[in-house]
C-alpha atoms as a PDB file:
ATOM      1  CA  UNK A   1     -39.389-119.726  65.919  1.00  0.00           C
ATOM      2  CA  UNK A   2     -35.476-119.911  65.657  1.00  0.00           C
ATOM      3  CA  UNK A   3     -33.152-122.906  66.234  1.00  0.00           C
ATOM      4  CA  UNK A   4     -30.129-120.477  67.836  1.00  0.00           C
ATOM      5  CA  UNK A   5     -30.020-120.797  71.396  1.00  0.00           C
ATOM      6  CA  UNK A   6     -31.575-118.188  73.766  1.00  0.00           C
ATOM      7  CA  UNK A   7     -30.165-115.593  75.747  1.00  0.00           C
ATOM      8  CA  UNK A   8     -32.206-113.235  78.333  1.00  0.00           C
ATOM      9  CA  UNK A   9     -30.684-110.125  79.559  1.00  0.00           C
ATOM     10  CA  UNK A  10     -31.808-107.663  81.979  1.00  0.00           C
ATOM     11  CA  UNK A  11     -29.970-104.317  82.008  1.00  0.00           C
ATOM     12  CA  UNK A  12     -30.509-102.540  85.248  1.00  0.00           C
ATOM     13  CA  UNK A  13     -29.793 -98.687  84.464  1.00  0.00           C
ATOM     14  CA  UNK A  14     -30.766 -95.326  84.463  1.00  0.00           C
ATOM     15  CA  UNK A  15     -30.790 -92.770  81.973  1.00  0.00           C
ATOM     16  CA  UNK A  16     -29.008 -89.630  83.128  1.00  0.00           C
ATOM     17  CA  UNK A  17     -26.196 -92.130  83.887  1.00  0.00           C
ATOM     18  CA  UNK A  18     -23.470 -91.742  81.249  1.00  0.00           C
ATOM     19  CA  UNK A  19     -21.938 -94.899  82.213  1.00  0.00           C
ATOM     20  CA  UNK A  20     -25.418 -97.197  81.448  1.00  0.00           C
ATOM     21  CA  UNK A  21     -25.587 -94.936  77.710  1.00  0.00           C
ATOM     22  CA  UNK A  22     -22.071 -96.092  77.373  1.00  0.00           C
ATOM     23  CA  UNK A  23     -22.824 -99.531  78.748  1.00  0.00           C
ATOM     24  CA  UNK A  24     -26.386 -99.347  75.979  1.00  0.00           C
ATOM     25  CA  UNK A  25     -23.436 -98.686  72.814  1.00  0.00           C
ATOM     26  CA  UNK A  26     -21.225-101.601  74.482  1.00  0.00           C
ATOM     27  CA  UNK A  27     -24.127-103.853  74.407  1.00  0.00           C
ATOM     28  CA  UNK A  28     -24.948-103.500  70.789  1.00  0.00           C
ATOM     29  CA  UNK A  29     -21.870-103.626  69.042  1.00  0.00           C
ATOM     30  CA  UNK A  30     -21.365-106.889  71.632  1.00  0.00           C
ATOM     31  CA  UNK A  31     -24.502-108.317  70.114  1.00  0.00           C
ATOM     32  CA  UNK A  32     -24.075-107.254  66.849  1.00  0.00           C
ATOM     33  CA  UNK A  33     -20.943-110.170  66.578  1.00  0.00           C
ATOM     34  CA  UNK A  34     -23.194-112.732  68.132  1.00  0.00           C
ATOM     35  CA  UNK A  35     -25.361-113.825  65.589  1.00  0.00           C
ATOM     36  CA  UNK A  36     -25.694-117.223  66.197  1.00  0.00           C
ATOM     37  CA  UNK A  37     -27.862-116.326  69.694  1.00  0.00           C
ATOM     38  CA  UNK A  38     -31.082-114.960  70.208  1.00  0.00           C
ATOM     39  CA  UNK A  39     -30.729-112.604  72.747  1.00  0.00           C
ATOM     40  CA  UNK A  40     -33.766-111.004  74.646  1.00  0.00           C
ATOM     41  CA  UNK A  41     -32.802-107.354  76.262  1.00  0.00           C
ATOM     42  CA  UNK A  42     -35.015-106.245  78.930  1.00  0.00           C
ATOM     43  CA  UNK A  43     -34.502-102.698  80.705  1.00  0.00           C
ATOM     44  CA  UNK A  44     -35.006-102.187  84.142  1.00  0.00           C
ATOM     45  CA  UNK A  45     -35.611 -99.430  86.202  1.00  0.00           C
ATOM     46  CA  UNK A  46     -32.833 -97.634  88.377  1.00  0.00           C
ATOM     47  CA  UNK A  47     -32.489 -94.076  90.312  1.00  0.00           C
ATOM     48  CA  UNK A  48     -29.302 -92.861  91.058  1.00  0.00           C
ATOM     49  CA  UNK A  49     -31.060 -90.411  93.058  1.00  0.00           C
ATOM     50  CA  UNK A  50     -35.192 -90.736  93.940  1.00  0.00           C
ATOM     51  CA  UNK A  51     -34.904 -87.502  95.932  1.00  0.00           C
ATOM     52  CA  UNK A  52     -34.210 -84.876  92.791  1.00  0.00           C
ATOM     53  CA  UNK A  53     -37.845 -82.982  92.632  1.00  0.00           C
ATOM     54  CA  UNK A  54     -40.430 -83.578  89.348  1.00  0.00           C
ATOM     55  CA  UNK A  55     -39.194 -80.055  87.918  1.00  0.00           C
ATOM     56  CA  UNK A  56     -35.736 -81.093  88.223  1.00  0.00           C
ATOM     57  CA  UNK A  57     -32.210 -79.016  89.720  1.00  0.00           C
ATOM     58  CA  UNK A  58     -30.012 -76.785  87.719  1.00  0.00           C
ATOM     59  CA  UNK A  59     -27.466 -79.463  87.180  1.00  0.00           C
ATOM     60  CA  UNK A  60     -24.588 -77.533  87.254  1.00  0.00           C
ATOM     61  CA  UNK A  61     -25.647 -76.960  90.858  1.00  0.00           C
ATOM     62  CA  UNK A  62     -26.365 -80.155  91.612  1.00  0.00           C
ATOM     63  CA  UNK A  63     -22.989 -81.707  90.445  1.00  0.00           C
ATOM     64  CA  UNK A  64     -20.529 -79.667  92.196  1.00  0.00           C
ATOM     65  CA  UNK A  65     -22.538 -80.380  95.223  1.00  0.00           C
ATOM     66  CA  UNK A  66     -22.443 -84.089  94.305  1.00  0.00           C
ATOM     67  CA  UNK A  67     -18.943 -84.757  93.527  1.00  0.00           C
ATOM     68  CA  UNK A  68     -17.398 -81.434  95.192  1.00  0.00           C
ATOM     69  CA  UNK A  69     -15.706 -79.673  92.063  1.00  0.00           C
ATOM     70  CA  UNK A  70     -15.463 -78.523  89.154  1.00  0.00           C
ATOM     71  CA  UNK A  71     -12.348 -80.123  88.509  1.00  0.00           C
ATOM     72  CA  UNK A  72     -13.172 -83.760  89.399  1.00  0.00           C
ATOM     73  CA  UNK A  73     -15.981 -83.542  87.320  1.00  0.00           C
ATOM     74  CA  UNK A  74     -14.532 -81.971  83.982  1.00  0.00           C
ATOM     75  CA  UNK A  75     -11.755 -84.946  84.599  1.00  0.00           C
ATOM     76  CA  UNK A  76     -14.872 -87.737  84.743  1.00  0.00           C
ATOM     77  CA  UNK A  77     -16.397 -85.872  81.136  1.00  0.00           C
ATOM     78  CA  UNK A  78     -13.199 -86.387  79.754  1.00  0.00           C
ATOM     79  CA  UNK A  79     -12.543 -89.392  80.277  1.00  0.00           C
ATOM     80  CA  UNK A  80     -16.541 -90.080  79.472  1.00  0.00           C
ATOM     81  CA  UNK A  81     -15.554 -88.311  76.345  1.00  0.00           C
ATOM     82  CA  UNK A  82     -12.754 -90.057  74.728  1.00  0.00           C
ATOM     83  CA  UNK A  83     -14.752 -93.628  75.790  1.00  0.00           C
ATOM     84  CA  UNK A  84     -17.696 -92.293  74.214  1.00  0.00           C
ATOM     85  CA  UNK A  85     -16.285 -91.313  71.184  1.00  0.00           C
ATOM     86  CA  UNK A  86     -14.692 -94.836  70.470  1.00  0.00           C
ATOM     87  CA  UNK A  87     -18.455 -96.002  71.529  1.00  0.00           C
ATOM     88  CA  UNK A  88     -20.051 -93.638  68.798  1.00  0.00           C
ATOM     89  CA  UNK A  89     -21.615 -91.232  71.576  1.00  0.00           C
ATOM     90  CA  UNK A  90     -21.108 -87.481  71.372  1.00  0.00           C
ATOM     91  CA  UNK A  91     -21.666 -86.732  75.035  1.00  0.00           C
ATOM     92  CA  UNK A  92     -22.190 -82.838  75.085  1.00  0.00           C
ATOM     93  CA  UNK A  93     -22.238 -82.321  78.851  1.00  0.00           C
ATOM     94  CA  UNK A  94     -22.270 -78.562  78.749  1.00  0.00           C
ATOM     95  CA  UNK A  95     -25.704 -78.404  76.644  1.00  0.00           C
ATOM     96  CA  UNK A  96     -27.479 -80.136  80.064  1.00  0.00           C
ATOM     97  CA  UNK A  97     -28.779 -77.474  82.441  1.00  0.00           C
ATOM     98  CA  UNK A  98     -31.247 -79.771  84.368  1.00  0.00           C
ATOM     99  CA  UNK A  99     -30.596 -82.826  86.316  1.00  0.00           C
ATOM    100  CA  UNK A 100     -34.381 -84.161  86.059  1.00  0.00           C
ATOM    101  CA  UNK A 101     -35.859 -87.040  88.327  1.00  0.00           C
ATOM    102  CA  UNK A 102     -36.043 -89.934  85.688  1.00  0.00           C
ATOM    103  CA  UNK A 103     -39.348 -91.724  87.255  1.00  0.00           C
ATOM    104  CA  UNK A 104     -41.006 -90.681  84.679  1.00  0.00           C
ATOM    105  CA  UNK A 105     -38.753 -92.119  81.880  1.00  0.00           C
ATOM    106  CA  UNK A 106     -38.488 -95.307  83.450  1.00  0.00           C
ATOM    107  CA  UNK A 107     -42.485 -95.562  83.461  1.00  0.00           C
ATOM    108  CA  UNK A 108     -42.397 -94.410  79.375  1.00  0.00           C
ATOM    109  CA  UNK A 109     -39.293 -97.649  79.327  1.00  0.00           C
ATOM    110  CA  UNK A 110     -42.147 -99.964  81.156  1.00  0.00           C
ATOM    111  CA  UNK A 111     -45.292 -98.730  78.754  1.00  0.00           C
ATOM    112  CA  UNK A 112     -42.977 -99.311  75.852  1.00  0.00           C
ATOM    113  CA  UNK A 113     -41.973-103.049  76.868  1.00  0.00           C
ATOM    114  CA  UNK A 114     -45.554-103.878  75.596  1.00  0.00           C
ATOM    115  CA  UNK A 115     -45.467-101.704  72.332  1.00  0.00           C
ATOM    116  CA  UNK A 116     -44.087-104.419  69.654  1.00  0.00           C
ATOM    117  CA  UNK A 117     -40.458-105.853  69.474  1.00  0.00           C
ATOM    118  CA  UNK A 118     -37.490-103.559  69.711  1.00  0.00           C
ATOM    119  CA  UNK A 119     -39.456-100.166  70.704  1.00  0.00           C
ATOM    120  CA  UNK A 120     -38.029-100.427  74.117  1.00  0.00           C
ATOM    121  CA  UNK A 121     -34.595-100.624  73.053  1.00  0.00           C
ATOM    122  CA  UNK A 122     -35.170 -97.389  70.570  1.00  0.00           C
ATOM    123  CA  UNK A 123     -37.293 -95.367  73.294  1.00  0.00           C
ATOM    124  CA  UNK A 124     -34.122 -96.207  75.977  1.00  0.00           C
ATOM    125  CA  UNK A 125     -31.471 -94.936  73.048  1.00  0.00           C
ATOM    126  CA  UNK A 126     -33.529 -92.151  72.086  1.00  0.00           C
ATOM    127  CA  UNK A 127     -33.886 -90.477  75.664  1.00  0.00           C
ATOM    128  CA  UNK A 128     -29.751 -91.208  76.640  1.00  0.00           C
ATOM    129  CA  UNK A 129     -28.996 -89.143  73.386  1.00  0.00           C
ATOM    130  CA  UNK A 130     -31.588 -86.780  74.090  1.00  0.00           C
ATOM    131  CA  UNK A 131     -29.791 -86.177  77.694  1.00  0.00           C
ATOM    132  CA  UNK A 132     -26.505 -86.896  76.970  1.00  0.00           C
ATOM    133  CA  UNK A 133     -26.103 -85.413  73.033  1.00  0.00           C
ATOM    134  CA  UNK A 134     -28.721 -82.776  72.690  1.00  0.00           C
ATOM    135  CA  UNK A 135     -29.140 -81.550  76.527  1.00  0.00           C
ATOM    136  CA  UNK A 136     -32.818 -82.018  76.727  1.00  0.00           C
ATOM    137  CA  UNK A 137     -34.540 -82.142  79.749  1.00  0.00           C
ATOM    138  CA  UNK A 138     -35.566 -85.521  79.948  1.00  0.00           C
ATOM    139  CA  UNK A 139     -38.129 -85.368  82.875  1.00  0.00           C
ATOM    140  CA  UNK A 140     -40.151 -83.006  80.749  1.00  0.00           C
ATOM    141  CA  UNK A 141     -43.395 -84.752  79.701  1.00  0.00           C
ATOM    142  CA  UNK A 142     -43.259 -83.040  76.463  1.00  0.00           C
ATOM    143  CA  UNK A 143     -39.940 -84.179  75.950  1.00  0.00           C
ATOM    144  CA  UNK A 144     -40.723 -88.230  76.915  1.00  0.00           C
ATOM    145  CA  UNK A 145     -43.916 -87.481  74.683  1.00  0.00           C
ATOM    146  CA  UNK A 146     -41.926 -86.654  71.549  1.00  0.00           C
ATOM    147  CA  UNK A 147     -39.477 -89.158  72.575  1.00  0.00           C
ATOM    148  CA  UNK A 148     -41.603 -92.130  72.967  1.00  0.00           C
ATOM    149  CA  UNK A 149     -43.410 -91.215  69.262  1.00  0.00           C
ATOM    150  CA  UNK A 150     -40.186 -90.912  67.759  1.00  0.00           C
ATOM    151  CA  UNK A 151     -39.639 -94.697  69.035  1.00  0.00           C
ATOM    152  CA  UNK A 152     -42.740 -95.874  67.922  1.00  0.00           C
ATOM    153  CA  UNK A 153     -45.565 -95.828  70.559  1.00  0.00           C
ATOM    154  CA  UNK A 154     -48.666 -94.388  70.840  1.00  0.00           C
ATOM    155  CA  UNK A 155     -47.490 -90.786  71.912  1.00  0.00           C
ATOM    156  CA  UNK A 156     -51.431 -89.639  72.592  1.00  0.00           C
ATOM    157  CA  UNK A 157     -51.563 -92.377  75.196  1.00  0.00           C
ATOM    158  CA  UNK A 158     -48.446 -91.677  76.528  1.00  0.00           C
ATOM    159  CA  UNK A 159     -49.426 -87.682  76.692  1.00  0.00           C
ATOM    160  CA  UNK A 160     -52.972 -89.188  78.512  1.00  0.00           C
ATOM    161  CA  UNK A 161     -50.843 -91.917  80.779  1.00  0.00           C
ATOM    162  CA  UNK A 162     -48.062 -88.977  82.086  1.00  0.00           C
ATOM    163  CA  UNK A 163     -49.820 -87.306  84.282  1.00  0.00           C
ATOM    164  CA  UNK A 164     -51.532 -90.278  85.909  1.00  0.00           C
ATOM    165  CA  UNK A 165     -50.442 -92.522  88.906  1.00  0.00           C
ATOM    166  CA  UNK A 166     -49.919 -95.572  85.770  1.00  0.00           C
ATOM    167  CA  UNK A 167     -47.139 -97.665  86.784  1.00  0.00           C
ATOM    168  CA  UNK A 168     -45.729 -95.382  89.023  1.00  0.00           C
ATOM    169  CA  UNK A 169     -45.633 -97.478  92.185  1.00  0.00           C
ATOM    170  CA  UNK A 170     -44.369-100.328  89.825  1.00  0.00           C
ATOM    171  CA  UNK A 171     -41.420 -98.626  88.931  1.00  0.00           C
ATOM    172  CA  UNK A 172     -40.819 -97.559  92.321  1.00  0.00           C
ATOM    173  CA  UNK A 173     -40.861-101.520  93.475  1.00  0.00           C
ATOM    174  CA  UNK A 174     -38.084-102.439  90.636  1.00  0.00           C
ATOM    175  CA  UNK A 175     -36.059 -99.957  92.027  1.00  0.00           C
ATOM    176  CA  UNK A 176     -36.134-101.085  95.016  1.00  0.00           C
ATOM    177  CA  UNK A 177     -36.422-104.571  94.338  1.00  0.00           C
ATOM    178  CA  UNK A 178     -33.128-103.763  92.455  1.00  0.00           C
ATOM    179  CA  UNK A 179     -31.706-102.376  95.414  1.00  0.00           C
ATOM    180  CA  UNK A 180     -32.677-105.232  98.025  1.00  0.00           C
ATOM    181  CA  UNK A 181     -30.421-107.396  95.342  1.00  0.00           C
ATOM    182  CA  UNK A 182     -27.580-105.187  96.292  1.00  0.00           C
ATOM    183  CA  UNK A 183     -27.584-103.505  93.283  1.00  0.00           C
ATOM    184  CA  UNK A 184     -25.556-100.040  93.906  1.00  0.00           C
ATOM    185  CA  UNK A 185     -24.193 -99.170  90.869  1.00  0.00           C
ATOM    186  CA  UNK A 186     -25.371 -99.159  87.258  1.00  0.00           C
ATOM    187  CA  UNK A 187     -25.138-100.466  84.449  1.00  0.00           C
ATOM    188  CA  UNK A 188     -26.154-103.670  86.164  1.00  0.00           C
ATOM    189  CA  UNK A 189     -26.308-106.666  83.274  1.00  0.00           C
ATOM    190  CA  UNK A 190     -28.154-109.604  84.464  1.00  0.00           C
ATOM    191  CA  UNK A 191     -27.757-112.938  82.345  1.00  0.00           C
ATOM    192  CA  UNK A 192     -30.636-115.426  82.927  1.00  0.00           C
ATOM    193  CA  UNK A 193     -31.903-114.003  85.988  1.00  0.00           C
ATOM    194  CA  UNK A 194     -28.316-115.749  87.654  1.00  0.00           C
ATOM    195  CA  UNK A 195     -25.314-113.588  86.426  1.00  0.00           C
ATOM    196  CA  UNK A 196     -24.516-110.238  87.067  1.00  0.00           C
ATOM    197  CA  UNK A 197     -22.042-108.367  84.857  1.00  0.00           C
ATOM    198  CA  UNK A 198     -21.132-105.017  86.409  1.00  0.00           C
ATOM    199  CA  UNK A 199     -20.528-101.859  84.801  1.00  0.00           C
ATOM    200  CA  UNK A 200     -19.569-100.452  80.974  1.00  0.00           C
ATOM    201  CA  UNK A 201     -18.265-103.713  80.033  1.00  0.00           C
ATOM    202  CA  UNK A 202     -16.153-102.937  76.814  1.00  0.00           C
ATOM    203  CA  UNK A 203     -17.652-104.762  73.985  1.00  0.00           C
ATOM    204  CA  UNK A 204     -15.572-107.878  73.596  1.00  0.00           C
ATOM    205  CA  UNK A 205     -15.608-109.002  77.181  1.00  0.00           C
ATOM    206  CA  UNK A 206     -19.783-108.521  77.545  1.00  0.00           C
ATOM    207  CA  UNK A 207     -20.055-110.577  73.755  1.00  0.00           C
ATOM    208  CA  UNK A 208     -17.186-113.301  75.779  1.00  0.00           C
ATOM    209  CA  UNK A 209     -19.516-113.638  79.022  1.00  0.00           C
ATOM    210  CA  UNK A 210     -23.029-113.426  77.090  1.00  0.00           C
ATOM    211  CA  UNK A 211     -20.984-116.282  74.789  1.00  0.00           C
ATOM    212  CA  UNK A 212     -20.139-118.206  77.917  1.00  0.00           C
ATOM    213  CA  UNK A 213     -23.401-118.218  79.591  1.00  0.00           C
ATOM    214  CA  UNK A 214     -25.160-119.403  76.440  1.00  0.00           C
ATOM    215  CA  UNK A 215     -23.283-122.402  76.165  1.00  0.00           C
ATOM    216  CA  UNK A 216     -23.631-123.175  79.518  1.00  0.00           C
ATOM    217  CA  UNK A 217     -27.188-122.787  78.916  1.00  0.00           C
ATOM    218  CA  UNK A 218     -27.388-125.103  76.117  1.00  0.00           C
ATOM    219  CA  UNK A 219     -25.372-128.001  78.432  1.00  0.00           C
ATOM    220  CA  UNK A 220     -28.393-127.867  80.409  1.00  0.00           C
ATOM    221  CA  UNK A 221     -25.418-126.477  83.420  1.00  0.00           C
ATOM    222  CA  UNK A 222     -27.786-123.696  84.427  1.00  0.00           C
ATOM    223  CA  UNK A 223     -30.436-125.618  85.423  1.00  0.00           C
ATOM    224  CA  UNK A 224     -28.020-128.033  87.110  1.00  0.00           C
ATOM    225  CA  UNK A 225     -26.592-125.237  89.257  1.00  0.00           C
ATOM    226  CA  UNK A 226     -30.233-124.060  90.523  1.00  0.00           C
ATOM    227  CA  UNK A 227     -31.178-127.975  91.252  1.00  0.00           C
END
């Protein structure tokens, strides 16, 4: 038990979005100058695009098809580049050759939810810098295997679970459940179920909102607005 007040958030995101890993480093150093609340993180499923197959595109491919050239998107990595470096992430964009479909990681995010306090936030971390520093394919079962041991679950149940239907449908529903909310852009921070904070958020501004929202909290002003 703790007397600090209490803070839930929900990040909506997805991991082969560079803006949500970027959003993830915000986060932290946001909470790291907020001692004085105990905040609750709870990731939520999000797919920037359901239709990329289980095996995955040649992302290379698959980018200058999305955003139309090579130009535009070198000019996105650069600026992802310099904002990630301030952040403490060494996006290496040219080490990714496969866009994967990331249902699959979001299901490993779910199983680890239930696998002891702060596994889901290390299992979340762990598969944004295998993407986004080391280029691994992240829809790759033996990839989210190794990942999810490294974070602390039980990677022979996860190996056993993969393959399965588990939580698959689940996942599906918080997408689209996210969606129906009109959700259309990640990262998507949700404070107390009532707030919405859109985007990378630089650090001070997310810590100034999560700071405002807790005190409202505590003046009982929340509960008064859904009366």
């Amino acid at each position: 038990m703790t007397d600090k007040p209490a803070l839930d958030i929900d990040v909506v995101s997805d991991v082969v979005c560079p803006w949500c890993f970027l959003g993830m480093r915000n986060l932290q150093l946001a909470l790291g100058g907020l001692k004085d609340i105990d905040v609750t993180v709870r990731w939520r499923p999000y797919q920037l695009d359901p239709t990329v197959p289980p095996e995955g595109l040649d992302r290379k491919a698959y980018m200058i098809q999305k955003f139309g050239s090579l130009e535009r998107i070198e000019a996105a990595h650069d600026r992802l580049r310099e904002m990630g470096a301030a952040a403490g992430i060494s996006y290496d964009f040219a080490a990714i050759k496969v866009a994967p479909n990331t249902l699959d990681a979001h299901r490993v995010i779910r199983w680890a939810a239930a696998s002891g306090e702060g596994v889901q936030d290390r299992v979340v971390e762990r598969l944004f810098r295998l993407y986004f520093e080391e280029g691994k394919n992240i829809g790759d079962h033996t990839v989210l295997v190794e990942a999810a041991g490294d974070a602390g679950m039980d990677a022979a149940l996860v190996r056993s679970l993969l393959p399965s239907s588990a939580d698959r449908s689940e996942v599906e529903e918080e997408v689209e459940t996210a969606r129906r909310m009109g959700i259309t852009g990640v990262p998507c921070f949700l404070l107390e179920g009532r707030y919405a904070l859109m985007g990378a958020q630089p650090p001070a501004e997310l810590a100034d909102a999560l700071s405002k929202v807790s005190e409202a909290k505590e003046r009982g002003q929340l509960d008064a607005a859904g009366e």
